[in-house]
Protein backbone atom coordinates (compact mmCIF):
# COMPACT_ATOMS: atom_id res chain seq x y z
CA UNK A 1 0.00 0.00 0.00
CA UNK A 2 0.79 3.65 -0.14
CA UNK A 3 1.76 5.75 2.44
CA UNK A 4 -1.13 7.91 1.67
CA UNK A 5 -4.87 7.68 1.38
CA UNK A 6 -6.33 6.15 -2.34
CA UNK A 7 -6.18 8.28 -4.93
CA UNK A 8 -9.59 7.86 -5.77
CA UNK A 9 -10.44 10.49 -3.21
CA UNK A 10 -6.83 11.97 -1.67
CA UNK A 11 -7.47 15.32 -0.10
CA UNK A 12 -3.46 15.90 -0.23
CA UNK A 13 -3.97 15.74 -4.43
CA UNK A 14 -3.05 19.62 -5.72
CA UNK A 15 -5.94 20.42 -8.52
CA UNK A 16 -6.08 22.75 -10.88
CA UNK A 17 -7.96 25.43 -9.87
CA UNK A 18 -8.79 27.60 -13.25
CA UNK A 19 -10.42 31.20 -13.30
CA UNK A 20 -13.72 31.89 -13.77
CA UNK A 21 -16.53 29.60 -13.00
CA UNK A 22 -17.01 25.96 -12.95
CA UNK A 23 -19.43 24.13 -15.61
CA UNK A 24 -21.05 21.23 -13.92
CA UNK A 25 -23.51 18.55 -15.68
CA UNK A 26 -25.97 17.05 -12.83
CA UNK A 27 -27.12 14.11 -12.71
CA UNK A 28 -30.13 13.19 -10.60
CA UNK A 29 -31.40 16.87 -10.84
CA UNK A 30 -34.77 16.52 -9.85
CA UNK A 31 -33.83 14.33 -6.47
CA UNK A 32 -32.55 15.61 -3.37
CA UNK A 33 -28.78 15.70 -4.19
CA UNK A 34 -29.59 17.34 -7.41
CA UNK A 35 -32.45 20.01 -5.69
CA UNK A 36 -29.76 21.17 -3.30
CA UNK A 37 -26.60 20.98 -5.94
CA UNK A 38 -28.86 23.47 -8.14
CA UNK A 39 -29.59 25.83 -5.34
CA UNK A 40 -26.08 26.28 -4.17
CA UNK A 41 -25.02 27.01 -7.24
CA UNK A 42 -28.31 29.38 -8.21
CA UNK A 43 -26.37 31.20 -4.88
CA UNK A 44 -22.56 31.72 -6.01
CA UNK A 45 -23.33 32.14 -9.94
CA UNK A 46 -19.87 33.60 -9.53
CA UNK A 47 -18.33 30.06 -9.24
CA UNK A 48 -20.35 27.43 -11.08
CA UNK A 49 -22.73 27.09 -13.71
CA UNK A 50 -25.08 24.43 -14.31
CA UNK A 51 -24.90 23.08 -18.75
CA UNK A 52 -26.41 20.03 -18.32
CA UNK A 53 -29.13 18.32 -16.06
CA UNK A 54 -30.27 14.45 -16.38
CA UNK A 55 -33.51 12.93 -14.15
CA UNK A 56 -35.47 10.04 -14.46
CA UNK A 57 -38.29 11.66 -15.27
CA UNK A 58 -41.06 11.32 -12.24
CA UNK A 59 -40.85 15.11 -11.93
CA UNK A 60 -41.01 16.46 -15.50
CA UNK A 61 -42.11 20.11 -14.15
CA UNK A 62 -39.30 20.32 -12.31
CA UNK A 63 -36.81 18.95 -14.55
CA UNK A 64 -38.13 21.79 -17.17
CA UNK A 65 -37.95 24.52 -14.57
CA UNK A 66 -34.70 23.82 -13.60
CA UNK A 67 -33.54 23.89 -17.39
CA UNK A 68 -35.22 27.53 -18.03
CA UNK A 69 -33.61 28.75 -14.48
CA UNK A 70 -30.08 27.30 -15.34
CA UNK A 71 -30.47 28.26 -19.28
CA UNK A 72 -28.68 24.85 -19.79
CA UNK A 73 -27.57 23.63 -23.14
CA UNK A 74 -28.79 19.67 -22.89
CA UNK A 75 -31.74 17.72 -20.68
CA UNK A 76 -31.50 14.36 -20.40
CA UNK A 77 -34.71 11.89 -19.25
CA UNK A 78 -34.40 8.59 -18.78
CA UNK A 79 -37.92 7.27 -19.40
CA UNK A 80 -38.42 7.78 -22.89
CA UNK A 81 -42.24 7.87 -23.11
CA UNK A 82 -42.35 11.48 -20.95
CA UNK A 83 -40.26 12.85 -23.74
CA UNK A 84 -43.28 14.67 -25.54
CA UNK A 85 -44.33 16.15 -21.94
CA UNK A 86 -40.93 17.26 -21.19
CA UNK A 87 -40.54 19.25 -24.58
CA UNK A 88 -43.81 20.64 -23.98
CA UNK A 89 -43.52 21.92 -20.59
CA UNK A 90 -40.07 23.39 -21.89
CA UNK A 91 -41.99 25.20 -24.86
CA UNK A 92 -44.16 26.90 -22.30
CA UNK A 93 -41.43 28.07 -20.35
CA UNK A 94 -39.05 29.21 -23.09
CA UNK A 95 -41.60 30.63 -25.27
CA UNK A 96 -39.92 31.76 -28.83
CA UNK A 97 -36.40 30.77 -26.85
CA UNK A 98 -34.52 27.58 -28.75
CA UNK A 99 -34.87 24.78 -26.45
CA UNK A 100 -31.96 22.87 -25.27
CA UNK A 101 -30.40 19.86 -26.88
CA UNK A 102 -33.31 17.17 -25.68
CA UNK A 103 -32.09 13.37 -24.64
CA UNK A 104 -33.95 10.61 -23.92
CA UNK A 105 -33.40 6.64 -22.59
CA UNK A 106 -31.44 4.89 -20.22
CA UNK A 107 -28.18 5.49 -21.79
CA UNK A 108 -29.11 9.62 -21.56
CA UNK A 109 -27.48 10.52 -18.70
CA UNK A 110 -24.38 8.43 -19.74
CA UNK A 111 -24.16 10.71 -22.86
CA UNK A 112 -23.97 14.22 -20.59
CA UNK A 113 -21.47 12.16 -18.50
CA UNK A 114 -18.99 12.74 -20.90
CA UNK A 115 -20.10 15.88 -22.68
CA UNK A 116 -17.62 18.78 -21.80
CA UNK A 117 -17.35 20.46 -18.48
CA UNK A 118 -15.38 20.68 -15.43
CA UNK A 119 -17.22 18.40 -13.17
CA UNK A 120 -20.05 15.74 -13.32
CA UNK A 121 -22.42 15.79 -10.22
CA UNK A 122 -23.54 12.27 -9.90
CA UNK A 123 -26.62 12.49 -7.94
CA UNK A 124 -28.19 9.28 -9.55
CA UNK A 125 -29.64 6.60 -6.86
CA UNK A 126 -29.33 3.27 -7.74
CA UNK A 127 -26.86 1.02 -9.56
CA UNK A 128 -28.08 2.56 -13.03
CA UNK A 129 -25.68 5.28 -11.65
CA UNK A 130 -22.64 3.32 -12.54
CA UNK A 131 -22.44 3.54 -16.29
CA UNK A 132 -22.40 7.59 -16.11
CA UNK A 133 -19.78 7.12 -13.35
CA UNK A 134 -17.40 5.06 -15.80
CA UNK A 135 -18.30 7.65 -18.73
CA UNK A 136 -17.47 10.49 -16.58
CA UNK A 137 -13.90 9.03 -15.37
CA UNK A 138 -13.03 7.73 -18.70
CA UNK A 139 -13.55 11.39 -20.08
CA UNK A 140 -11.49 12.48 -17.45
CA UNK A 141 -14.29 15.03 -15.65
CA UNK A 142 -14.04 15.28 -12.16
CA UNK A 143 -16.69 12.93 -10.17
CA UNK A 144 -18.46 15.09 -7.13
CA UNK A 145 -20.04 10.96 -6.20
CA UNK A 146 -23.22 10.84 -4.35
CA UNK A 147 -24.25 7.39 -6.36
CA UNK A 148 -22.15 5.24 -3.61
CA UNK A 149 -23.84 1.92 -5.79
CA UNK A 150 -20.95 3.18 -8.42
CA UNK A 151 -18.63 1.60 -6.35
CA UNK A 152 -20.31 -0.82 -4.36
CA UNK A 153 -21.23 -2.70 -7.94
CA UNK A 154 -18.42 -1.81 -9.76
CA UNK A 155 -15.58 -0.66 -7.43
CA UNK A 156 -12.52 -2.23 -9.03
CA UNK A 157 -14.29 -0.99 -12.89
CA UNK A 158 -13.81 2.29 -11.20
CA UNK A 159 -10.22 2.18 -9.60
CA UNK A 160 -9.50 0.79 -12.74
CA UNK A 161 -10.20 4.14 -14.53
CA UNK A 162 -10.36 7.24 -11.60
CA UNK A 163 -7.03 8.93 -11.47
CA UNK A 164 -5.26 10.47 -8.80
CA UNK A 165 -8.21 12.93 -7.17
CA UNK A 166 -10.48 11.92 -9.90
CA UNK A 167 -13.38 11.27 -7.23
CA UNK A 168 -14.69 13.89 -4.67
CA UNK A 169 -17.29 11.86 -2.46
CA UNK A 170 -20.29 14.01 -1.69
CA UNK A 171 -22.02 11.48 1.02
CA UNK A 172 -21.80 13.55 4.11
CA UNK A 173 -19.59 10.61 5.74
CA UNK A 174 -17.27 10.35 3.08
CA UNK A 175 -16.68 14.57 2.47
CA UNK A 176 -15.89 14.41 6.31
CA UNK A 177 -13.25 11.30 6.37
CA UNK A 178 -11.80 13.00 3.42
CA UNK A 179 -11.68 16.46 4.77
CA UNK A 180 -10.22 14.74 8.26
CA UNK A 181 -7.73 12.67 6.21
CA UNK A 182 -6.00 16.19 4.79
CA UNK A 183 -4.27 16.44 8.55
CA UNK A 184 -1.90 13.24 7.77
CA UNK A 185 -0.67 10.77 5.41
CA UNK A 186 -2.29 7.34 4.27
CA UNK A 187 0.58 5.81 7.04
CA UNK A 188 -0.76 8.10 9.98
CA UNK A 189 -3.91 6.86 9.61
CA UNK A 190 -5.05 4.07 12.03
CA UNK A 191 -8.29 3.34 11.45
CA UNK A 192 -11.84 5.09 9.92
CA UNK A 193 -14.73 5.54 12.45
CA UNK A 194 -18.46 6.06 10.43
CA UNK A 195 -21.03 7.74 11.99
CA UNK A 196 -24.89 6.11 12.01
CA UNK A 197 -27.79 8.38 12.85
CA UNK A 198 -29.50 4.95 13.75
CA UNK A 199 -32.18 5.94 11.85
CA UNK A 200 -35.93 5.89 13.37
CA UNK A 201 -35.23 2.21 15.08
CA UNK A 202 -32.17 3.07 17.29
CA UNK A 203 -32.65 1.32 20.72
CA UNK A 204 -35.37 -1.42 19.65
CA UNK A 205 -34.57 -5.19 19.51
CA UNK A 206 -34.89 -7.69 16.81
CA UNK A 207 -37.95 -8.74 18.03
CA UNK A 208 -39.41 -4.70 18.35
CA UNK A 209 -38.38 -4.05 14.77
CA UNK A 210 -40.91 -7.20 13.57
CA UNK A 211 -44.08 -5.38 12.64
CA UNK A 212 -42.81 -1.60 12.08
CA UNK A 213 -44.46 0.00 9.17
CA UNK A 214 -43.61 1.28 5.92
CA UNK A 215 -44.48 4.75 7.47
CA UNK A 216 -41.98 4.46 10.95
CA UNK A 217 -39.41 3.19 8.53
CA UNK A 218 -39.88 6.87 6.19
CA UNK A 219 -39.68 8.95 9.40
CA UNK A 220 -36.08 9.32 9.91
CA UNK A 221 -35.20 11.33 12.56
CA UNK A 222 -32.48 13.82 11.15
CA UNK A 223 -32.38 13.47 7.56
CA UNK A 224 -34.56 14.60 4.49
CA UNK A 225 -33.95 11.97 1.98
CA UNK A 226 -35.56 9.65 -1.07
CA UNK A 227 -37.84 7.09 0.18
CA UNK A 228 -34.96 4.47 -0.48
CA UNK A 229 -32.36 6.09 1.31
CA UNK A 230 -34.57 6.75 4.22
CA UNK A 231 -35.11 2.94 4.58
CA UNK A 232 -31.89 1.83 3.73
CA UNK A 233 -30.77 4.26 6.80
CA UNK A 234 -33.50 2.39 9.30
CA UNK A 235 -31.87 -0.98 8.36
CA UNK A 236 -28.16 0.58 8.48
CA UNK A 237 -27.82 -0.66 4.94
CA UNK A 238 -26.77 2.73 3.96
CA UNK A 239 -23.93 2.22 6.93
CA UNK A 240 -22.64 -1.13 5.53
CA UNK A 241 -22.73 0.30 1.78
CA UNK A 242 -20.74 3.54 2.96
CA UNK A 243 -18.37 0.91 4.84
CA UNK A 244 -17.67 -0.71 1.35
CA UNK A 245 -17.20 2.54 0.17
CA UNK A 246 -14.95 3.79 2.80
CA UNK A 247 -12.69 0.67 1.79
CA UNK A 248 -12.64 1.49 -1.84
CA UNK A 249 -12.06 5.31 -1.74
CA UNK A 250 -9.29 5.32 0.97
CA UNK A 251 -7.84 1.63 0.89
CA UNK A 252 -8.14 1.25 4.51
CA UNK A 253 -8.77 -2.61 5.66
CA UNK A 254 -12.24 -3.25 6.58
CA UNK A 255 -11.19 -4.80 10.51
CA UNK A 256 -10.08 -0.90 10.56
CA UNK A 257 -13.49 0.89 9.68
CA UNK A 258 -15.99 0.89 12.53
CA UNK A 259 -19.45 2.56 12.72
CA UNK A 260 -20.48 4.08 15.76
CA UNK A 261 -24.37 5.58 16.21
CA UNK A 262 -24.19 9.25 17.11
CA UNK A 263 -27.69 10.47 17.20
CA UNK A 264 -27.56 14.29 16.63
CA UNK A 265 -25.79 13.69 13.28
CA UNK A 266 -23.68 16.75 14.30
CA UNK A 267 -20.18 14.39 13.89
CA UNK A 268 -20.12 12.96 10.04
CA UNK A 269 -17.57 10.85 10.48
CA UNK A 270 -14.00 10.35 12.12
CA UNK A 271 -10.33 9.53 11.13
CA UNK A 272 -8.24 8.19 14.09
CA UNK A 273 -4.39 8.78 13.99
CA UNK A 274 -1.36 6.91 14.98
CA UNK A 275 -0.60 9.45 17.82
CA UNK A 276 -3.68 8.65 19.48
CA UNK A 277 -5.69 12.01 17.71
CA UNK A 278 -9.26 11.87 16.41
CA UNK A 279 -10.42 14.08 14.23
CA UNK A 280 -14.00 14.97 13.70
CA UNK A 281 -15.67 16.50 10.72
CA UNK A 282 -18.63 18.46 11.95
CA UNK A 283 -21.57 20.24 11.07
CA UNK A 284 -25.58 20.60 11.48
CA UNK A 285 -27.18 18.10 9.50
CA UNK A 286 -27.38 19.63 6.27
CA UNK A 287 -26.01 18.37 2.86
CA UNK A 288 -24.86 21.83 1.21
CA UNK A 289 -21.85 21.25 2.66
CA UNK A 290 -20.84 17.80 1.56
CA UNK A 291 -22.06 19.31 -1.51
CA UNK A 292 -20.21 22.00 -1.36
CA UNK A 293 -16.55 20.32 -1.46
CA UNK A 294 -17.54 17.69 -4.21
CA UNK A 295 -18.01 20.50 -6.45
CA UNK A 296 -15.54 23.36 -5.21
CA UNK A 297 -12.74 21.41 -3.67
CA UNK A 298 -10.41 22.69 -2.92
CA UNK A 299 -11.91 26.18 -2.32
CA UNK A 300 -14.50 25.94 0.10
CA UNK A 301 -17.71 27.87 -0.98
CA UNK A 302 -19.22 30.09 1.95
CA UNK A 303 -22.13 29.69 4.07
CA UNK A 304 -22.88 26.51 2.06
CA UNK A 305 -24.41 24.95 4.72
CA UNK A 306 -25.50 26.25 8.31
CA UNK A 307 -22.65 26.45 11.42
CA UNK A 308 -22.79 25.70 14.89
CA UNK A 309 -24.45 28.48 17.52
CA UNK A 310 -21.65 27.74 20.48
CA UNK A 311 -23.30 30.34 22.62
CA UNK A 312 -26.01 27.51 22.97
CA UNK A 313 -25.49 24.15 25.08
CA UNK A 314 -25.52 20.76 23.42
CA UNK A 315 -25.11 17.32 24.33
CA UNK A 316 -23.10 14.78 21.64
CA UNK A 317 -23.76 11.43 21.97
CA UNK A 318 -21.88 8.33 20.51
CA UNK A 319 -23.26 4.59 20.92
CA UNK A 320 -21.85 1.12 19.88
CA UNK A 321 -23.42 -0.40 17.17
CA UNK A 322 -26.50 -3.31 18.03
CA UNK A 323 -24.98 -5.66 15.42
CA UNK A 324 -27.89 -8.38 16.51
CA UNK A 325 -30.55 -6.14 15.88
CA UNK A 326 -29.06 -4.11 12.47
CA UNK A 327 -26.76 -7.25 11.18
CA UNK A 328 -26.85 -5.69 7.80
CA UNK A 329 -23.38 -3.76 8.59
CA UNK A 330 -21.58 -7.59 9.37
CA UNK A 331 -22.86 -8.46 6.08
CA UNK A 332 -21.82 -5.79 4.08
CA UNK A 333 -18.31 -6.38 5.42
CA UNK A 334 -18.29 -9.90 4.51
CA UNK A 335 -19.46 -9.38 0.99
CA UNK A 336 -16.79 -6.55 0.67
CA UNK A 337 -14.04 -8.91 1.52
CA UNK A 338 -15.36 -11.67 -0.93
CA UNK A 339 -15.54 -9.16 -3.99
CA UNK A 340 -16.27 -9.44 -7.15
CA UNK A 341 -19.92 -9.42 -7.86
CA UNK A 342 -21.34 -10.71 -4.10
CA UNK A 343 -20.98 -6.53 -3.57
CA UNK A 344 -23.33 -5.96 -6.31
CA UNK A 345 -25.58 -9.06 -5.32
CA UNK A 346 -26.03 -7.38 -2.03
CA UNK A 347 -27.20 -3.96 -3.28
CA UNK A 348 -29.52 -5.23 -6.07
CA UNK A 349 -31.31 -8.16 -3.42
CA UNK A 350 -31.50 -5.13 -1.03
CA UNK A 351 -33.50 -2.59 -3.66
CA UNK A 352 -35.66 -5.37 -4.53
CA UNK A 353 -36.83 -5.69 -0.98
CA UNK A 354 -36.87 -2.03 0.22
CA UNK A 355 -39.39 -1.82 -3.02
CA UNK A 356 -41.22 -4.76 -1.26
CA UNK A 357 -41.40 -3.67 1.77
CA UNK A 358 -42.59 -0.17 0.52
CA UNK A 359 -45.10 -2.05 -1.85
CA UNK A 360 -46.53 -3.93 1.61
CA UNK A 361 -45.50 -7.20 0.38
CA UNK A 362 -42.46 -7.54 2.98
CA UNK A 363 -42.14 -6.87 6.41
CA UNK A 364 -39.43 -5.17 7.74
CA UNK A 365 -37.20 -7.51 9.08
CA UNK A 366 -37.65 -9.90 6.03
CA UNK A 367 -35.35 -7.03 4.10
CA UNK A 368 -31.90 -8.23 5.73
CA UNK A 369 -33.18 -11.92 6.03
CA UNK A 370 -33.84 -12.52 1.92
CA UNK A 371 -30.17 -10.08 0.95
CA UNK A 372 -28.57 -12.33 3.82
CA UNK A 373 -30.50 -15.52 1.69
CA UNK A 374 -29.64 -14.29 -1.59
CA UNK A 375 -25.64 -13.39 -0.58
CA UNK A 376 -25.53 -16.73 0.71
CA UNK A 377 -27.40 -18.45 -2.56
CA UNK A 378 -24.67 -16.83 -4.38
CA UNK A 379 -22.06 -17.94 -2.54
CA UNK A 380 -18.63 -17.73 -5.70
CA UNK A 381 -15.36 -16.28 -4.86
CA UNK A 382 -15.12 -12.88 -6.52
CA UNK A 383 -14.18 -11.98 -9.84
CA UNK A 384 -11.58 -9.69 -7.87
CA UNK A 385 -9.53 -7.33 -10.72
CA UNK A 386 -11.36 -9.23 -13.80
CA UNK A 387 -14.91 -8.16 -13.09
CA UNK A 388 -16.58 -6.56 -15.97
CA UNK A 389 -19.68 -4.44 -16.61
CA UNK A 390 -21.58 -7.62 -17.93
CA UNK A 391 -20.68 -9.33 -14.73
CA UNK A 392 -22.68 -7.18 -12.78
CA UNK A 393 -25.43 -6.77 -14.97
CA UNK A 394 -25.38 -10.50 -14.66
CA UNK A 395 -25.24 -10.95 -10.73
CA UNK A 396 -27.68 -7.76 -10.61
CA UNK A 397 -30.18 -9.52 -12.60
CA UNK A 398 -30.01 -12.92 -10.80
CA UNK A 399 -29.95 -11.59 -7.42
CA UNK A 400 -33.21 -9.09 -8.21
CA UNK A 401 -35.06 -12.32 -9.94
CA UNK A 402 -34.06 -14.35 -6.70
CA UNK A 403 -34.90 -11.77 -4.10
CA UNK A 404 -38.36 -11.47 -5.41
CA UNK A 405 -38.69 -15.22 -5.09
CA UNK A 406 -38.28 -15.24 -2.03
CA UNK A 407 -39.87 -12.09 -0.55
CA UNK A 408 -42.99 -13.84 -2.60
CA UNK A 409 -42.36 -16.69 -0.53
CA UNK A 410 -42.06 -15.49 2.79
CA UNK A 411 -45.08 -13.45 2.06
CA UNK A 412 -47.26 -16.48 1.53
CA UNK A 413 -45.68 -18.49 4.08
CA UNK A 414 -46.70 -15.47 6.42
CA UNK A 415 -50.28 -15.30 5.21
CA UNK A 416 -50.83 -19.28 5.32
């Protein structure tokens, strides 16, 4: 290993930072990485501008509104049948104004990946977020990452093509362990400590968790977020992905990445020295900051995100993790040591079920149980350096075909 952290992220890289401002493509606009993106930089029109904008296309208003504001040159969408709606919504807004360059289909927001600009926002949720990722690196833009499935499904596809400072993580964990990891070298660094909320569920047993409902699951106590994140957080999914993630970014061993539960969400993660220091990255919960660096590092952008009132007392509280009731972390660990494709088998059985579980049609608990199932069903060594995009379309596929199986199954077995 190197004596300093992975180039995919390294804080101590020396960028280029060239006058005037920034063009960044986002991608994910309409969601809540993309919402906030567009607003900070509607604030410091000084420093970035905004040519290109890709969404699904559940919020076609939106999308078009955020084109006319931004006056960008290209929309992508990736659901080809809104296409008409999104033209005509743009019409009405731009009025004699040419419209910009219009995309459509799920290779859309690949295109604007590597169409020219400084920096591609990847705001995408979901594994479909790794083919813009690859685009974006192999064009050699600079990746502000919030889609953390880019690595979990593809990580060594990735480290195959970032270079040195390529990525800037935007997860609010990941922008604080690599703002912390700036203070030493990759050899001063003895071990990565991840902060967990603990979502809605912190404190309640196995057995308590049994029969909470889709809406306890959506009520996070700190965080705004998709529907998907928000569940992924009550099941500390979203922990043992970011663990994964912490691995591939930094290179740090896995037996030397803990999570720790720190309610107030004020701490976003921690990098512990060889002296003995800790350093904490910290802020109100708010993700303009995290933001902030992926796009503007290494100037920081002011007032991007809210500060601390220390004329006011506070209390900071840091737990151990309940690894019987939230096993999901173990799990992620184990598949990140196998490799391969068992990451991406873990992230595509877990979708499938937080959709279930959403739907009604699995309970809570039963989303762990059937990814724990389907890793297990699975069960290869990893493709380690060799894997390729097909492989994980491959394992993605399987594991989504066998998850349903057997969230069906349970379902019936729980109704008989």
């Amino acid at each position: 290993m190197s004596d300093r952290p992975s180039p995919l992220a390294d804080p101590h890289i020396a960028f280029d930072v060239s006058e005037g401002r920034r063009d960044i493509v986002v991608l994910g606009s309409t969601g809540s990485i993309g919402t906030q993106a567009i607003d900070l930089v509607l604030r410091n029109p000084d420093r970035f501008r905004v040519t290109a904008l890709a969404a699904s296309g559940g919020r076609v208003g939106l999308l078009a509104e955020q084109a006319y504001r931004l006056k960008v040159a290209a929309v992508a969408v990736a659901r080809e049948e809104v296409l008409p709606e999104l033209r005509e919504a743009l019409k009405a807004l731009y009025g004699s104004e040419p419209l910009p360059e219009l995309l459509a289909g799920p290779e859309a927001a690949t295109q604007l990946a590597a169409s020219p600009c400084h920096t591609v926002l990847n705001g995408i949720t979901g594994s479909i977020g790794l083919a813009p990722t690859l685009a974006a690196l192999e064009a050699g833009r600079t990746l502000a990452l919030a889609n953390k499935e880019s690595l979990i499904v593809g990580g060594p596809l990735v480290k195959a093509l970032a270079k040195p400072g390529q990525i800037i993580p935007v997860d609010s964990e990941h922008a604080a362990l690599f703002q912390a990891l700036a203070a030493g070298t990759r050899a001063d660094v003895r071990k990565l400590v991840v902060t967990a909320s603990g979502g809605p569920f912190r404190g309640r047993t196995r057995e308590q968790l049994a029969h909470v409902t889709r809406e306890d699951a959506l009520a996070h106590p700190t965080w705004a977020m998709g529907p998907v994140i928000t569940v992924n957080s009550a099941t500390l999914v979203n922990k043992g992905l970011e663990v994964i993630e912490a691995h591939l970014l930094y290179d740090i061993p896995f037996d030397r990445i803990e999570v720790v539960v720190h309610p107030q969400s004020y701490v976003h993660s921690m990098v512990e020295f060889t002296d003995g220091s800790t350093l904490a990255q910290a802020t109100p919960p708010d993700m303009g900051g995290p933001i902030a660096i992926g796009i503007g590092w290494p100037e920081r952008v002011p007032d991007a995100a809210p500060a601390f009132d220390w004329t006011k007392a506070s209390t900071w509280e840091f737990f151990p993790l309940d690894t019987e009731a939230f096993p999901s972390v173990g799990l992620a660990r184990h598949v990140g040591e196998v490799g391969g494709t068992a990451p991406a088998v873990f992230n595509a059985a877990n979708e499938e079920c937080v959709e279930a579980f959403l739907a009604g049609r699995l309970p809570f608990n039963g989303i762990t149980d059937t990814v724990t199932a389907v890793v297990a069903e699975h069960g290869v060594p990893g493709t380690g350096t060799s894997l390729t995009v097909p492989d994980v379309l491959e394992a993605e596929t399987w594991a989504r075909a066998r998850a349903r199986e057997l969230a069906a199954k349970a379902t019936a077995e729980a109704r008989a």
